[in-house]
C-alpha atoms as a PDB file:
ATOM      1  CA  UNK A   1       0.000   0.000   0.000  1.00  0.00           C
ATOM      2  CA  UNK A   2       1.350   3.717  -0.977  1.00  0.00           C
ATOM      3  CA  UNK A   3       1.039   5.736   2.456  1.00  0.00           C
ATOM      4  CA  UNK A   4      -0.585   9.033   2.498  1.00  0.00           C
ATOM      5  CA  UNK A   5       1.744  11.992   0.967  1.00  0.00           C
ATOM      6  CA  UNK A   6       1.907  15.674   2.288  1.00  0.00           C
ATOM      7  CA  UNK A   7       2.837  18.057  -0.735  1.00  0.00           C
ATOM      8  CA  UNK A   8       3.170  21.764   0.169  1.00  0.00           C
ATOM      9  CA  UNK A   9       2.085  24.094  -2.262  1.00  0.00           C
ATOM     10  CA  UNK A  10       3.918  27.150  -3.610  1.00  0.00           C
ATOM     11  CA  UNK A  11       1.191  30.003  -3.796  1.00  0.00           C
ATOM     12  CA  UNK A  12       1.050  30.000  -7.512  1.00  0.00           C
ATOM     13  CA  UNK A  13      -0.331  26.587  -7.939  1.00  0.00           C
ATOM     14  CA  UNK A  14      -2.224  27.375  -4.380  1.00  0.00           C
ATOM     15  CA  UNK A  15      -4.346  30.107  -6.438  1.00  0.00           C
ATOM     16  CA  UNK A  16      -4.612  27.954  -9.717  1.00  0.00           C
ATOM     17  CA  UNK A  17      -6.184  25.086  -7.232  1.00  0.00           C
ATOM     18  CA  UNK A  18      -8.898  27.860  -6.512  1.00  0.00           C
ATOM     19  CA  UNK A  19      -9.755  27.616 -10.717  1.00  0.00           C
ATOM     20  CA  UNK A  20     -11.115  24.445  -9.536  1.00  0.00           C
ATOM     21  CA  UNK A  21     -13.868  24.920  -6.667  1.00  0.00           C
ATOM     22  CA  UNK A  22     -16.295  22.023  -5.380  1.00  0.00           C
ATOM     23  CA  UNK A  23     -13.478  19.906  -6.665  1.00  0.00           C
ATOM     24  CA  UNK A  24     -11.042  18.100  -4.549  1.00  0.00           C
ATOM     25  CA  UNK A  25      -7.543  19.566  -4.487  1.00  0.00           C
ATOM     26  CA  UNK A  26      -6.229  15.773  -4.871  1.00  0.00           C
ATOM     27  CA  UNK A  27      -8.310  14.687  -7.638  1.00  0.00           C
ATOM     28  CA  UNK A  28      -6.934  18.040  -9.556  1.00  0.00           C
ATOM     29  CA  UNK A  29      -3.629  17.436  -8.700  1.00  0.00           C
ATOM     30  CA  UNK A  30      -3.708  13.404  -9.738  1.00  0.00           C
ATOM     31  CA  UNK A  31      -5.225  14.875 -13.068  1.00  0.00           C
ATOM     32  CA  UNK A  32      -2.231  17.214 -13.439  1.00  0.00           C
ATOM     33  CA  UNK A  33      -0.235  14.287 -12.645  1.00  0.00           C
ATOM     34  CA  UNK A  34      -1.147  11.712 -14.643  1.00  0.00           C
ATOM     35  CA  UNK A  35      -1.592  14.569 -17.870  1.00  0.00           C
ATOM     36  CA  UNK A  36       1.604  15.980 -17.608  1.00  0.00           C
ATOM     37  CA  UNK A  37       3.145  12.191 -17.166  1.00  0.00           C
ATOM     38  CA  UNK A  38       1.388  11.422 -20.566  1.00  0.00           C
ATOM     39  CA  UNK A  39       2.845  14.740 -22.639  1.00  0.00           C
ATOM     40  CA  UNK A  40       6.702  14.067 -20.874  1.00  0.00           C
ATOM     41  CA  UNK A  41       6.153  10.053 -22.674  1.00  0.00           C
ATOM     42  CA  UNK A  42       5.927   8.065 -18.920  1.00  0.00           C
ATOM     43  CA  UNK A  43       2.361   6.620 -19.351  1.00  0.00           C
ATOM     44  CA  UNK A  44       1.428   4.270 -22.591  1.00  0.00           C
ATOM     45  CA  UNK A  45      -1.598   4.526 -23.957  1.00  0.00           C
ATOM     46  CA  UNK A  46      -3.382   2.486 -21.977  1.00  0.00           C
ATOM     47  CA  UNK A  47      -2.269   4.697 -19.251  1.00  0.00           C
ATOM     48  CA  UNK A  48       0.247   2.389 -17.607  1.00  0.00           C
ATOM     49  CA  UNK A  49       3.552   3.489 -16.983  1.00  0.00           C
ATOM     50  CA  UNK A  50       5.844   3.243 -18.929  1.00  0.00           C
ATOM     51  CA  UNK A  51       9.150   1.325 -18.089  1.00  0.00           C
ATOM     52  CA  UNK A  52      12.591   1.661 -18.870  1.00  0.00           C
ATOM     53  CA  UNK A  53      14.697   4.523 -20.616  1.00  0.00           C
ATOM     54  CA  UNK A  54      13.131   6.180 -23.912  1.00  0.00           C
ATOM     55  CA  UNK A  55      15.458   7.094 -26.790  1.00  0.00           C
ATOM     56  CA  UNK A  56      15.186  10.455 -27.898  1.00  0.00           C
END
C-alpha cells in the first residue's frame, strides 16, 4: 500500500487550485499528474507506466 503523501504548495499553484472549486484539491492534482506524465512520454496509452529509458 502507498502511504498518504503531504505536498506543500507554492502560492502560484495554491491560487490555480482555486480555478477548480467544489473539486477536490487531490483529484486536480492526480489529473495534473497523470496529464503531464502522458505529454513528458511516462504513461502508454493504456495509461500504464511506462518502463525503462526512452530514446530520444
Amino acid at each position: 500500500m502507498i502511504r498518504p503523501l503531504t505536498v506543500r504548495l507554492d502560492p502560484d499553484t495554491s491560487r490555480l487550485l482555486r480555478l477548480y472549486r467544489g473539486q477536490s484539491p487531490v483529484a486536480v492534482i492526480g489529473r495534473a499528474v497523470r496529464l503531464l506524465a502522458g505529454a513528458d512520454g511516462h504513461l502508454a496509452p493504456d495509461g500504464s507506466i511506462r518502463t525503462g529509458r526512452r530514446v530520444t
